[in-house]
PDB file of N, CA and C in Angstrom:
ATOM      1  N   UNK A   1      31.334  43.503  -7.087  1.00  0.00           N
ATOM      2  CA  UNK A   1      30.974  42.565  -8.115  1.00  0.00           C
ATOM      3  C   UNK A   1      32.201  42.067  -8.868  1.00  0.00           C
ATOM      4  N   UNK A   2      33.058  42.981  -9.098  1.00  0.00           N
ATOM      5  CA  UNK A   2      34.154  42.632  -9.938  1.00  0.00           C
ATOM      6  C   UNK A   2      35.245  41.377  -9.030  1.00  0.00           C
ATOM      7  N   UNK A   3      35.257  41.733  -8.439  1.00  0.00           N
ATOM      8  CA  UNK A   3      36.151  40.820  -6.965  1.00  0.00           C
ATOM      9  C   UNK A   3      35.177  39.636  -7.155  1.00  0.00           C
ATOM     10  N   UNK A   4      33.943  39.511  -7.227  1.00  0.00           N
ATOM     11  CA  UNK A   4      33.360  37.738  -7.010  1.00  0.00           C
ATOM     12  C   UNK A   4      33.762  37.321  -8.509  1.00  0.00           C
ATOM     13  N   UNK A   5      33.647  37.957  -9.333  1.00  0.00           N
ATOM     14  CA  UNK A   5      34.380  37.671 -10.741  1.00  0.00           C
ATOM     15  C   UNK A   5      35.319  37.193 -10.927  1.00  0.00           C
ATOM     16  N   UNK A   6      36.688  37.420 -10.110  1.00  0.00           N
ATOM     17  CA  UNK A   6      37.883  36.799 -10.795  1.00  0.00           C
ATOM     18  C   UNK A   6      37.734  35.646  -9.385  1.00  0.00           C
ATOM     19  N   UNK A   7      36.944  36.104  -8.361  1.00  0.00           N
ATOM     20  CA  UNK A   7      37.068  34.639  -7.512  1.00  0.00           C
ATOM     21  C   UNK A   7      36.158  33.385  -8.232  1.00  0.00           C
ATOM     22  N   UNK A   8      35.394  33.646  -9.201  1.00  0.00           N
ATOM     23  CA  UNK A   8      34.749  32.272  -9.651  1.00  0.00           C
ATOM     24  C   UNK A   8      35.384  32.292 -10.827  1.00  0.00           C
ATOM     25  N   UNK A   9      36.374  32.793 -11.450  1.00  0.00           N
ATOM     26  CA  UNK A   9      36.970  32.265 -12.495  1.00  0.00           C
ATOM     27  C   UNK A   9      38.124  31.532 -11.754  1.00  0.00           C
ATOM     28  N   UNK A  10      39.017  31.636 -10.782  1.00  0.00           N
ATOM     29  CA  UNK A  10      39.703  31.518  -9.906  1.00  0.00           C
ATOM     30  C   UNK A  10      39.777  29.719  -9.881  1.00  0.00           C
ATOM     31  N   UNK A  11      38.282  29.706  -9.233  1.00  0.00           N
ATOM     32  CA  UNK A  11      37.679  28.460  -9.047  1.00  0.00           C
ATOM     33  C   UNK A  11      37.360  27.631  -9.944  1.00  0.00           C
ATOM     34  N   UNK A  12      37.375  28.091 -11.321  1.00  0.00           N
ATOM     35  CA  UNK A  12      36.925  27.210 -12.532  1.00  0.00           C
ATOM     36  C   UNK A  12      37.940  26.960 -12.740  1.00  0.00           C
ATOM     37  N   UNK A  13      39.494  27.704 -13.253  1.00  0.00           N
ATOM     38  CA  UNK A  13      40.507  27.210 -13.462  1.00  0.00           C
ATOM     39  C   UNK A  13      40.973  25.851 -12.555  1.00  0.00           C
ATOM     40  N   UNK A  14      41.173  26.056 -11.424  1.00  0.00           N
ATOM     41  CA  UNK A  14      41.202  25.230 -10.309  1.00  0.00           C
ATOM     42  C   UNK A  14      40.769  24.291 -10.837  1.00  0.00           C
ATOM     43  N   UNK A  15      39.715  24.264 -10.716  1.00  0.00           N
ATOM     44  CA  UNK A  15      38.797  22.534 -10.692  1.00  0.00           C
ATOM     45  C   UNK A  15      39.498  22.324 -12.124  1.00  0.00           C
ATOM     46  N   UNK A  16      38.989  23.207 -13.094  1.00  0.00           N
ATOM     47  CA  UNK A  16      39.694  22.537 -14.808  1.00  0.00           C
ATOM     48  C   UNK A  16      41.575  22.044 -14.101  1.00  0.00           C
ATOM     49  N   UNK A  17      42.260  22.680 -13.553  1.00  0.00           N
ATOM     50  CA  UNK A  17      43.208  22.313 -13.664  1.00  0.00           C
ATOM     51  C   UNK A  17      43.473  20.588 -12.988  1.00  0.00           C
ATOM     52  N   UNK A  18      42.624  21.278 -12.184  1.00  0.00           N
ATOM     53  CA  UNK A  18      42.546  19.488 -11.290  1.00  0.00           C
ATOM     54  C   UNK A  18      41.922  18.383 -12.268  1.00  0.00           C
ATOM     55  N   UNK A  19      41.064  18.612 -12.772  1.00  0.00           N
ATOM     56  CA  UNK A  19      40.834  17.038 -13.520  1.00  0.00           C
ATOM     57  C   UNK A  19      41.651  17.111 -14.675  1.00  0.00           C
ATOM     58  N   UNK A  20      42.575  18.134 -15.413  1.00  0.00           N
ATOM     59  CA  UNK A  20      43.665  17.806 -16.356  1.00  0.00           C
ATOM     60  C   UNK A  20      44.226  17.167 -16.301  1.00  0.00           C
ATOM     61  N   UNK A  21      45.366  17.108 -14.190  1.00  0.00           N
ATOM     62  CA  UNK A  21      46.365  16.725 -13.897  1.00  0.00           C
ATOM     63  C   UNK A  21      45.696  14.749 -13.580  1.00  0.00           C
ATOM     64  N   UNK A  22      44.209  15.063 -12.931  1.00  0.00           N
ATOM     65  CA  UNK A  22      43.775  13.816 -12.711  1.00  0.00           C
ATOM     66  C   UNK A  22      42.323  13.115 -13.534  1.00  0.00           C
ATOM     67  N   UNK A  23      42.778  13.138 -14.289  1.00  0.00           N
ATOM     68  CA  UNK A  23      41.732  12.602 -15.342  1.00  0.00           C
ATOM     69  C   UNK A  23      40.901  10.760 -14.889  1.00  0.00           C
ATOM     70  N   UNK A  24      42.150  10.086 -14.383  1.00  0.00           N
ATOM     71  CA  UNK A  24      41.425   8.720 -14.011  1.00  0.00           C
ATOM     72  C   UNK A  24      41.400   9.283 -12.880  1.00  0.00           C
ATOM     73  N   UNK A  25      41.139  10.212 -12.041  1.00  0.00           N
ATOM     74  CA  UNK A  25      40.280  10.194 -10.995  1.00  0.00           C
ATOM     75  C   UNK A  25      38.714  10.604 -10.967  1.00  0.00           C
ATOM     76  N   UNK A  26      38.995  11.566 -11.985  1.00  0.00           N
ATOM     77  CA  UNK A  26      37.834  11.818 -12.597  1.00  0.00           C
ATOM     78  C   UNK A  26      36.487  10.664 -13.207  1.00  0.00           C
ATOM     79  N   UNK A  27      37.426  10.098 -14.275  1.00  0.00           N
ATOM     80  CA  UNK A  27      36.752   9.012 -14.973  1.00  0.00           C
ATOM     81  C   UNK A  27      36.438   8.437 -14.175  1.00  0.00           C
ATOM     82  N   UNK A  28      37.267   8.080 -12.722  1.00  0.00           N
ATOM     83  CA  UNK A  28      36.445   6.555 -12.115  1.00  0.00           C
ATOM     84  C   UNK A  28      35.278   7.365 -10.844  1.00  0.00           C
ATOM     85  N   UNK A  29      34.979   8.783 -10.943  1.00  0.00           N
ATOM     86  CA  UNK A  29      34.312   9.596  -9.883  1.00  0.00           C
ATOM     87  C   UNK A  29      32.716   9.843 -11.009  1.00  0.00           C
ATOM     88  N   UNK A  30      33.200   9.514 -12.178  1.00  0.00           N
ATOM     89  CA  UNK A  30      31.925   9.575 -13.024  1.00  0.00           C
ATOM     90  C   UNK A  30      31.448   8.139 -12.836  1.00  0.00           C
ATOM     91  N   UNK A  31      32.034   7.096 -13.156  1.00  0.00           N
ATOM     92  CA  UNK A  31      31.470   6.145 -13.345  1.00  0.00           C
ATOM     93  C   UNK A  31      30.967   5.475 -12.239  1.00  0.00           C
ATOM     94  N   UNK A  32      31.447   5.808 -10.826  1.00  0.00           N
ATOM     95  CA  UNK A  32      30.748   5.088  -9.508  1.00  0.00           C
ATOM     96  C   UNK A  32      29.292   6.037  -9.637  1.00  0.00           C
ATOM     97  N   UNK A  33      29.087   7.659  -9.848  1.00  0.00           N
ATOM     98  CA  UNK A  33      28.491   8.111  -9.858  1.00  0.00           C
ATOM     99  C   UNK A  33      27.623   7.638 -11.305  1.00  0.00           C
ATOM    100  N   UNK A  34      27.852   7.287 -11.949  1.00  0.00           N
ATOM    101  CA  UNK A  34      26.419   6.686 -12.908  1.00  0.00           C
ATOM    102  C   UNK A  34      26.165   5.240 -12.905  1.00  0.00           C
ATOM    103  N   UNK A  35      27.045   4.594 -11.468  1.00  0.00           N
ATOM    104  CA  UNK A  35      26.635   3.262 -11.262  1.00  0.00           C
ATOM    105  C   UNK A  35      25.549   3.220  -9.488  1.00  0.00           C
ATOM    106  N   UNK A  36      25.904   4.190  -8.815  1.00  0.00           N
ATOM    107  CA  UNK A  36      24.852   4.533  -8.072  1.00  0.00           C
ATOM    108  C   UNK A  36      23.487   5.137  -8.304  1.00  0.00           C
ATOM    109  N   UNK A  37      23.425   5.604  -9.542  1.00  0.00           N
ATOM    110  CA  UNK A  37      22.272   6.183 -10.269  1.00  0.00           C
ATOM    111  C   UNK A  37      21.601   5.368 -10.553  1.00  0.00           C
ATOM    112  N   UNK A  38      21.973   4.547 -11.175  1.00  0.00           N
ATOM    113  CA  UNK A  38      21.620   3.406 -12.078  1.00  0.00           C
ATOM    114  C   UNK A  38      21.093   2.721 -10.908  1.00  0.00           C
ATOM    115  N   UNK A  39      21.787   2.236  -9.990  1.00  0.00           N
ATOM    116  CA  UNK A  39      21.412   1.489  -8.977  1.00  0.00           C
ATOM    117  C   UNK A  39      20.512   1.723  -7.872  1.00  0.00           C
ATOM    118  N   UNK A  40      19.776   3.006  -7.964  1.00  0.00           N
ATOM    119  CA  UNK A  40      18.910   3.732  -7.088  1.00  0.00           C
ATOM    120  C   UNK A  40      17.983   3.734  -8.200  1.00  0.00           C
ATOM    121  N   UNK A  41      17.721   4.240  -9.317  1.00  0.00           N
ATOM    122  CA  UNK A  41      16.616   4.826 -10.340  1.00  0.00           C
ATOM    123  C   UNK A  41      16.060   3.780 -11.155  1.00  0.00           C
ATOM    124  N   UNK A  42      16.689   2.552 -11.696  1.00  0.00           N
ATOM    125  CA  UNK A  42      16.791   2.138 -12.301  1.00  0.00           C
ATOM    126  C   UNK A  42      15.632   1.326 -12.527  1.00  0.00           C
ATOM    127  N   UNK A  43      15.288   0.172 -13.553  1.00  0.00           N
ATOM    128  CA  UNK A  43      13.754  -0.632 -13.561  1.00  0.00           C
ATOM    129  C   UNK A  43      14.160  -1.305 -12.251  1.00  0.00           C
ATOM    130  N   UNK A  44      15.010  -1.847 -11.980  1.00  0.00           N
ATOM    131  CA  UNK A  44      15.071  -2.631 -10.745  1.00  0.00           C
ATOM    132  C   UNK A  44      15.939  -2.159 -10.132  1.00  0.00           C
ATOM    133  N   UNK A  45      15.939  -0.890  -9.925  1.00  0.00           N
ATOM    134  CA  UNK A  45      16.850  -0.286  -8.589  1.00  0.00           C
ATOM    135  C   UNK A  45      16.181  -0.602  -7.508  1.00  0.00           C
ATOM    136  N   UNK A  46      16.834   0.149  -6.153  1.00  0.00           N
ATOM    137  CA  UNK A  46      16.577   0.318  -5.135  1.00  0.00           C
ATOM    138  C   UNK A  46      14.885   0.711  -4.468  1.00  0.00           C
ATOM    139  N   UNK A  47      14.866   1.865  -5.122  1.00  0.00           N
ATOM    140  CA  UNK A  47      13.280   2.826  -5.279  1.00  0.00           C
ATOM    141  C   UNK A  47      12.454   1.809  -5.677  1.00  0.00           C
ATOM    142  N   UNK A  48      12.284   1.263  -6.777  1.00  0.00           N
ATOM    143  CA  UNK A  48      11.027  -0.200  -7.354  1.00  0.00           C
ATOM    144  C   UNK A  48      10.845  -1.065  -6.557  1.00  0.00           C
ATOM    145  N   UNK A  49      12.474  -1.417  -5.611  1.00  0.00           N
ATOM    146  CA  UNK A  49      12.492  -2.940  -5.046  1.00  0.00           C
ATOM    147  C   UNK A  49      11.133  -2.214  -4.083  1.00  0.00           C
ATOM    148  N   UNK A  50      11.669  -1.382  -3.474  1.00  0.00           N
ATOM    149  CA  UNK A  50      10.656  -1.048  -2.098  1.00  0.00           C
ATOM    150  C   UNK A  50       9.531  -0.486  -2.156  1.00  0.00           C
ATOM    151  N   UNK A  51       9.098  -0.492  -3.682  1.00  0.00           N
ATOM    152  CA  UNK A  51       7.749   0.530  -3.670  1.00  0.00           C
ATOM    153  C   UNK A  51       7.322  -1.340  -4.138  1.00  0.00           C
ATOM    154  N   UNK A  52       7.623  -2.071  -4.504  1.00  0.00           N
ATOM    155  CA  UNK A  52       6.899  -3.610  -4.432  1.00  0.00           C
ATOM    156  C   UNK A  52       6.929  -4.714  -3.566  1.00  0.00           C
ATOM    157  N   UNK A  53       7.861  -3.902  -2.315  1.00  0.00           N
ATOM    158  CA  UNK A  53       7.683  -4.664  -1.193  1.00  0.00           C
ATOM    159  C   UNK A  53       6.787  -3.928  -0.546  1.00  0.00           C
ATOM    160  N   UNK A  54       6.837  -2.720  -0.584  1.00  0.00           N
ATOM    161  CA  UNK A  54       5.205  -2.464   0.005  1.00  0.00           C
ATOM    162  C   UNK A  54       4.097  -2.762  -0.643  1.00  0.00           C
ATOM    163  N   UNK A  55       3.839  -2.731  -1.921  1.00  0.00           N
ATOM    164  CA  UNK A  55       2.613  -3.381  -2.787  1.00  0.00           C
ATOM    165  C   UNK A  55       2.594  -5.060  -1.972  1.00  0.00           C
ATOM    166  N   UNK A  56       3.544  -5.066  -1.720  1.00  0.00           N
ATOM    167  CA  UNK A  56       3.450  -7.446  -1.545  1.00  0.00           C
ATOM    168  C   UNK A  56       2.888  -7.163  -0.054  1.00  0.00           C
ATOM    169  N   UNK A  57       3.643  -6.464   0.830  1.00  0.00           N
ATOM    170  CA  UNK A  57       2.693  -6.431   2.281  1.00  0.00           C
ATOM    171  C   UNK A  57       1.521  -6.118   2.379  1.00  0.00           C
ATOM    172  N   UNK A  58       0.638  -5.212   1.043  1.00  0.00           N
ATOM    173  CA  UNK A  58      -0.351  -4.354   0.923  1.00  0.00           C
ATOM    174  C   UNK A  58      -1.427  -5.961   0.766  1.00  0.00           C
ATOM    175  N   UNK A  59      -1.120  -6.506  -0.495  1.00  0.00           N
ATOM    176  CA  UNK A  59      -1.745  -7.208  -1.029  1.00  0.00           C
ATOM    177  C   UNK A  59      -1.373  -8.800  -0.436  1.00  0.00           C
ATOM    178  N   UNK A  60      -0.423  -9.073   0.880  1.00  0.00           N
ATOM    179  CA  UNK A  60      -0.700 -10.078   1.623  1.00  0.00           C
ATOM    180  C   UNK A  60      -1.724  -9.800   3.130  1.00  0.00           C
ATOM    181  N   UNK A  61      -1.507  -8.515   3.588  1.00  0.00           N
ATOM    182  CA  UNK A  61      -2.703  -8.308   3.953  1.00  0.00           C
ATOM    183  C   UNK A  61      -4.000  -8.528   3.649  1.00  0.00           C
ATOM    184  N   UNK A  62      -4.378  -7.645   2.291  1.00  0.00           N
ATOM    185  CA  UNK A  62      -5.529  -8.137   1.783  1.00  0.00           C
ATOM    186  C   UNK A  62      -6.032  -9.412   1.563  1.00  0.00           C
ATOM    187  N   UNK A  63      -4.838 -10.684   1.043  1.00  0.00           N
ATOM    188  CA  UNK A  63      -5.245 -11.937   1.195  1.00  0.00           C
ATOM    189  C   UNK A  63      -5.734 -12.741   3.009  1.00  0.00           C
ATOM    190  N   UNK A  64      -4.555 -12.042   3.559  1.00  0.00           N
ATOM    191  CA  UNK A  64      -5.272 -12.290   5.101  1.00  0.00           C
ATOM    192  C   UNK A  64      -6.495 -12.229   4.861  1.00  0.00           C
ATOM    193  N   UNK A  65      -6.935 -10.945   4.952  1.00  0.00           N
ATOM    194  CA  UNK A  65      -7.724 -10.277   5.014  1.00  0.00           C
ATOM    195  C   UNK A  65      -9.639 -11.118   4.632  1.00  0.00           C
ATOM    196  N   UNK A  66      -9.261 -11.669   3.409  1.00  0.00           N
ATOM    197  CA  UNK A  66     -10.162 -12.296   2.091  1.00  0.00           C
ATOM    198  C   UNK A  66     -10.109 -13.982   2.662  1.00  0.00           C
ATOM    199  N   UNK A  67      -9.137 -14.348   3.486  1.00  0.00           N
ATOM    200  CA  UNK A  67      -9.432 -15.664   3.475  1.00  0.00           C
ATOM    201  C   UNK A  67      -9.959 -15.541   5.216  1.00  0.00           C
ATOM    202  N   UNK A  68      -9.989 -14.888   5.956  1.00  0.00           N
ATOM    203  CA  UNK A  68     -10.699 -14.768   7.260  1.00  0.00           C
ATOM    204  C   UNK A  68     -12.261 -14.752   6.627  1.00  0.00           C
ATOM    205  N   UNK A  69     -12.373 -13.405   5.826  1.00  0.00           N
ATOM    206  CA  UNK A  69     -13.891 -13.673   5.038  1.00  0.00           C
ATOM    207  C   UNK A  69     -14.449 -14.973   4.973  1.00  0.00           C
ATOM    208  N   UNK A  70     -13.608 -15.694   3.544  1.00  0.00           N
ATOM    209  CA  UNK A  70     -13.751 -16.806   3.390  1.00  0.00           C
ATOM    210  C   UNK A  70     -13.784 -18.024   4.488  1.00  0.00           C
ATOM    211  N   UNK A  71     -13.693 -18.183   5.674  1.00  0.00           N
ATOM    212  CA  UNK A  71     -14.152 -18.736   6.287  1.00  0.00           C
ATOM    213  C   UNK A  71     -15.051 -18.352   7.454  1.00  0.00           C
ATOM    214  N   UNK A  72     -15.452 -17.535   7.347  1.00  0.00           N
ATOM    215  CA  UNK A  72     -16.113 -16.684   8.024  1.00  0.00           C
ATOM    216  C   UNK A  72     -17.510 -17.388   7.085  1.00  0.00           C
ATOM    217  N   UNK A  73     -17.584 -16.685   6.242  1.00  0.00           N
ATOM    218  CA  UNK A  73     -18.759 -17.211   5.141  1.00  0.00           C
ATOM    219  C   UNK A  73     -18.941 -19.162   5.050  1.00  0.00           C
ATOM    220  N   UNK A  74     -18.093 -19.944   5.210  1.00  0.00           N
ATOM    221  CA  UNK A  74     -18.042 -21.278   4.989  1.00  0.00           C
ATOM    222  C   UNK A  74     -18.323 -21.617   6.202  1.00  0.00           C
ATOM    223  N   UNK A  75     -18.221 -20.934   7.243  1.00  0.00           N
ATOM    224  CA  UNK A  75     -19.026 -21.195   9.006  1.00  0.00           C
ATOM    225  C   UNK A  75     -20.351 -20.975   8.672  1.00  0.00           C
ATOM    226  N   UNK A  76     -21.029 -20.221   8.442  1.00  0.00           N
ATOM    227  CA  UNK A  76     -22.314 -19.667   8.139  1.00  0.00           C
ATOM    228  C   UNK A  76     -22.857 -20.279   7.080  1.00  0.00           C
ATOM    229  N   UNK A  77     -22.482 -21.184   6.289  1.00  0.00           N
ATOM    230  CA  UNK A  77     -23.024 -21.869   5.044  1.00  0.00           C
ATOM    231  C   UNK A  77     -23.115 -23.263   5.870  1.00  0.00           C
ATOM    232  N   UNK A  78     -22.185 -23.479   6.800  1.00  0.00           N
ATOM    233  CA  UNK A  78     -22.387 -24.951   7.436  1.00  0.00           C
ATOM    234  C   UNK A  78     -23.608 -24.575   8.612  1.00  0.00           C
ATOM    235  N   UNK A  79     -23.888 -23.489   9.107  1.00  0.00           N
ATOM    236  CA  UNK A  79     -24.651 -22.782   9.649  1.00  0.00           C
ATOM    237  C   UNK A  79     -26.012 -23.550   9.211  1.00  0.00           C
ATOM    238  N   UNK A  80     -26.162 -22.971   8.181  1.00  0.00           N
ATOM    239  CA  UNK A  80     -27.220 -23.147   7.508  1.00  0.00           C
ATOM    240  C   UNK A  80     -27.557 -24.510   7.189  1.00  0.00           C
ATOM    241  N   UNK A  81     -26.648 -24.891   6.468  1.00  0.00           N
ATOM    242  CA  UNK A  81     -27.034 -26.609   6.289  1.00  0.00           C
ATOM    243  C   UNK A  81     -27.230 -27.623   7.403  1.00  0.00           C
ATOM    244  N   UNK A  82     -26.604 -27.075   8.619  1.00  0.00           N
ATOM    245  CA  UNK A  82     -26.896 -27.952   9.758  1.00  0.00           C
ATOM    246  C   UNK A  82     -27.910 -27.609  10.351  1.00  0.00           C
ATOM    247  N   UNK A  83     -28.559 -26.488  10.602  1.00  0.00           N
ATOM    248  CA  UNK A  83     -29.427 -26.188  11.624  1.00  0.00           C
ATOM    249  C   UNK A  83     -30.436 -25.234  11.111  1.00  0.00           C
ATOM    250  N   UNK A  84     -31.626 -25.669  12.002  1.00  0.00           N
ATOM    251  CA  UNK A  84     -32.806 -25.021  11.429  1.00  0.00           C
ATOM    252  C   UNK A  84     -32.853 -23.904  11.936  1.00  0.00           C
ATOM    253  N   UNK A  85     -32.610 -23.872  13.482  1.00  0.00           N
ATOM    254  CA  UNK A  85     -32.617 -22.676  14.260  1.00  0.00           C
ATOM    255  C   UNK A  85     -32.088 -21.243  13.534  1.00  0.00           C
ATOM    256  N   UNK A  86     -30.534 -21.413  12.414  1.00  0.00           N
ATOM    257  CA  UNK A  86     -30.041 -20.163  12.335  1.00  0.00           C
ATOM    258  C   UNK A  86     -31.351 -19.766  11.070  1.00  0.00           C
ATOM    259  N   UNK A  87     -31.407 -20.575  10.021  1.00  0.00           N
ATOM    260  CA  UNK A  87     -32.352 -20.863   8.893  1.00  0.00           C
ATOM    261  C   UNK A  87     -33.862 -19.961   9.316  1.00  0.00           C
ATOM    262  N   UNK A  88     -34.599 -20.229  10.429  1.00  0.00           N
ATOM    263  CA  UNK A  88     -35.525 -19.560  11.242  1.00  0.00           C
ATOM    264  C   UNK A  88     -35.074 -18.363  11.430  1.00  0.00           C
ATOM    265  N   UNK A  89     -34.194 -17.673  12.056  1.00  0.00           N
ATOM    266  CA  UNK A  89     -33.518 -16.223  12.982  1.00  0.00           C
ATOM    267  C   UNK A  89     -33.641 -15.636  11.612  1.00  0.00           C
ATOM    268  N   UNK A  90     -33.131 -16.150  10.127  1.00  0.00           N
ATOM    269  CA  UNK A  90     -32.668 -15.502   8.918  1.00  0.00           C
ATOM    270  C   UNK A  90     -34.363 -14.853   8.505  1.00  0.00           C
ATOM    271  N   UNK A  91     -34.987 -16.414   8.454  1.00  0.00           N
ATOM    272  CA  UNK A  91     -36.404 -15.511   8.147  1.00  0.00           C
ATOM    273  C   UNK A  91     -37.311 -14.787   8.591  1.00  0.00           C
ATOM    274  N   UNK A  92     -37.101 -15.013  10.312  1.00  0.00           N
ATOM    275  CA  UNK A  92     -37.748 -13.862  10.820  1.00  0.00           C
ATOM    276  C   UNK A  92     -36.984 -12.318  10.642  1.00  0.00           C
ATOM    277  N   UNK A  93     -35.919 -12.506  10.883  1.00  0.00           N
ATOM    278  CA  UNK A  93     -35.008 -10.954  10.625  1.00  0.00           C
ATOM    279  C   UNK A  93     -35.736 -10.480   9.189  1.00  0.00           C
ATOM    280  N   UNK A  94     -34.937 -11.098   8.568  1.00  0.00           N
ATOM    281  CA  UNK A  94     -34.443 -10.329   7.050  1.00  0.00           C
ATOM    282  C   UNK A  94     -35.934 -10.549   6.325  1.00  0.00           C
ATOM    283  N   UNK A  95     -36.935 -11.285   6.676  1.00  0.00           N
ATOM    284  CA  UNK A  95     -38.239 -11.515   5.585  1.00  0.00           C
ATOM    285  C   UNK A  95     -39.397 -11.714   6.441  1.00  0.00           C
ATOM    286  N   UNK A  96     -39.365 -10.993   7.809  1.00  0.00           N
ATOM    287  CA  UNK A  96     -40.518 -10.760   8.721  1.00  0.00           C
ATOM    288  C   UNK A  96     -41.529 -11.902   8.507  1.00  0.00           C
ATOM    289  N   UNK A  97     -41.017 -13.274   8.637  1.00  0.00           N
ATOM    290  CA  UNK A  97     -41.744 -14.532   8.408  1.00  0.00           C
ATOM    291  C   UNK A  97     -42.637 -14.922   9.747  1.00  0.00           C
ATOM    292  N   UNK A  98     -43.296 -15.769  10.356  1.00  0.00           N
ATOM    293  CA  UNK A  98     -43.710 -15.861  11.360  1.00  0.00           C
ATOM    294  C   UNK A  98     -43.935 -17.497  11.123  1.00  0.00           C
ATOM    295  N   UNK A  99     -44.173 -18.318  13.067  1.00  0.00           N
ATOM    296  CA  UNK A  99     -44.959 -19.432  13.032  1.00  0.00           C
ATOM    297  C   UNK A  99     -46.757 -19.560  12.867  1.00  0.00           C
ATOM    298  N   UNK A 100     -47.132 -20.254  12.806  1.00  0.00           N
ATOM    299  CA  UNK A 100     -48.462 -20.303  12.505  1.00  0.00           C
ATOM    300  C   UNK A 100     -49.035 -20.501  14.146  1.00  0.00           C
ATOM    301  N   UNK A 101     -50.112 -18.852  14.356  1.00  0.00           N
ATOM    302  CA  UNK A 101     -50.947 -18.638  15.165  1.00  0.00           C
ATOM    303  C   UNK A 101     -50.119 -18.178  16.097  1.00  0.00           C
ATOM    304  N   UNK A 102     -48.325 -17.457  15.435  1.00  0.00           N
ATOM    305  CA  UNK A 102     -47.727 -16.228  16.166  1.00  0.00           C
ATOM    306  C   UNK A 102     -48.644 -14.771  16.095  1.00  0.00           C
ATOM    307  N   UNK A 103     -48.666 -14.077  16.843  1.00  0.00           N
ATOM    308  CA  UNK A 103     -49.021 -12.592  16.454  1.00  0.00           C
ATOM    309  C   UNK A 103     -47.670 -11.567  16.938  1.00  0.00           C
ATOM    310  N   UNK A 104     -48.080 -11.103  15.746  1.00  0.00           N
ATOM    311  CA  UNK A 104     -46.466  -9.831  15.432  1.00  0.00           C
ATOM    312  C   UNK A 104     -47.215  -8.647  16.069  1.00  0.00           C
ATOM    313  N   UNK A 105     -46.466  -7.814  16.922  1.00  0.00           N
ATOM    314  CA  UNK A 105     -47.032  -6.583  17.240  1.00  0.00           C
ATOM    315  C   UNK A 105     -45.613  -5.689  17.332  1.00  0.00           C
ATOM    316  N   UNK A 106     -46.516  -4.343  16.190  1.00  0.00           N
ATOM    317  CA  UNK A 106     -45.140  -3.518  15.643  1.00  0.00           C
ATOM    318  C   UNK A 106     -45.335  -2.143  17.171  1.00  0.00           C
ATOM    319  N   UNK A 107     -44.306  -1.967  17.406  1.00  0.00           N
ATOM    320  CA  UNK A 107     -44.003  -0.561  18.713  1.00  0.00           C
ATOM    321  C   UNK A 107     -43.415   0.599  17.197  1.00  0.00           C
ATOM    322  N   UNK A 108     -44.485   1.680  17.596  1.00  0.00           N
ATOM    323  CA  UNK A 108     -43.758   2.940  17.159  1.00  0.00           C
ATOM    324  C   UNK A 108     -42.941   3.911  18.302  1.00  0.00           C
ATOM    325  N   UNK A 109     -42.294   4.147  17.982  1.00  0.00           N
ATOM    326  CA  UNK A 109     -41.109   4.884  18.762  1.00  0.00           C
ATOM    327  C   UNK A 109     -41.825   6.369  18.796  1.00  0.00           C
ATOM    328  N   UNK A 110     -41.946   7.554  19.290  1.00  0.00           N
ATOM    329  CA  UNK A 110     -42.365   8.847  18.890  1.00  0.00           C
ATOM    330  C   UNK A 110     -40.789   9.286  19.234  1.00  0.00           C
ATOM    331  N   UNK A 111     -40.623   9.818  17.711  1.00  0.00           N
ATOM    332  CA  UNK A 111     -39.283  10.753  17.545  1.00  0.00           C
ATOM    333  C   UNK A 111     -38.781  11.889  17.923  1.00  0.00           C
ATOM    334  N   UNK A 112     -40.280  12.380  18.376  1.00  0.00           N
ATOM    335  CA  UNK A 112     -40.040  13.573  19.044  1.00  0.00           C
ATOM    336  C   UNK A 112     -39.579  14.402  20.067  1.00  0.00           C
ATOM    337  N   UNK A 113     -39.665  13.188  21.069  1.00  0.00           N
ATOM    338  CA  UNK A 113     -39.627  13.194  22.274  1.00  0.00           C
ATOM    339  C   UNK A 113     -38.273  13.421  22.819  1.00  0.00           C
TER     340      UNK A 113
END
């Protein structure tokens, strides 16, 4: 134990002696080092730029995404206004409508089977 003792005092002198003799090496080894900090951490460092270029790919996707919808839906609205046929398919599906002197006949499935 005593031997790692005077080897890390050894080493503190050292380094203290070295930035005595070189002080502007020092000073300019601090200041690149709190200008790379700055420039990685910072409101608009490095880290922000790229956590909002992934938010902008996130949310140009999603606009893809919303305007395929959107015409997807504006096909199906011209759908409708042009033709009776889709207008018919809607009310028989979705509101079990019928023509006059159709007969509906319901099939039960047995689940059991």
């Amino acid at each position: 134990m005593y031997k790692y003792s005077e080897e890390k005092d050894g080493m503190i002198k050292t380094v203290l002696r070295f930035l005595k003799y070189n002080k502007f090496f020092f000073i300019v080894a601090v200041i690149v080092t709190l200008l790379l900090l700055f420039s990685v951490f910072a409101d608009k460092g490095l880290i922000t730029r790229l956590k909002y270029q992934s938010d902008k790919k996130k949310m140009e996707k999603q606009l893809e995404d919303e305007k395929k919808k959107q015409e997807e839906l504006k096909k199906e609205i011209d759908e409708l206004n042009n033709s009776n046929d889709k207008i018919e398919k809607i009310a028989r599906e979705k509101f079990g409508m019928t023509k006059e002197g159709e007969v509906i006949y319901k099939i039960e499935i047995d689940s059991t089977k």
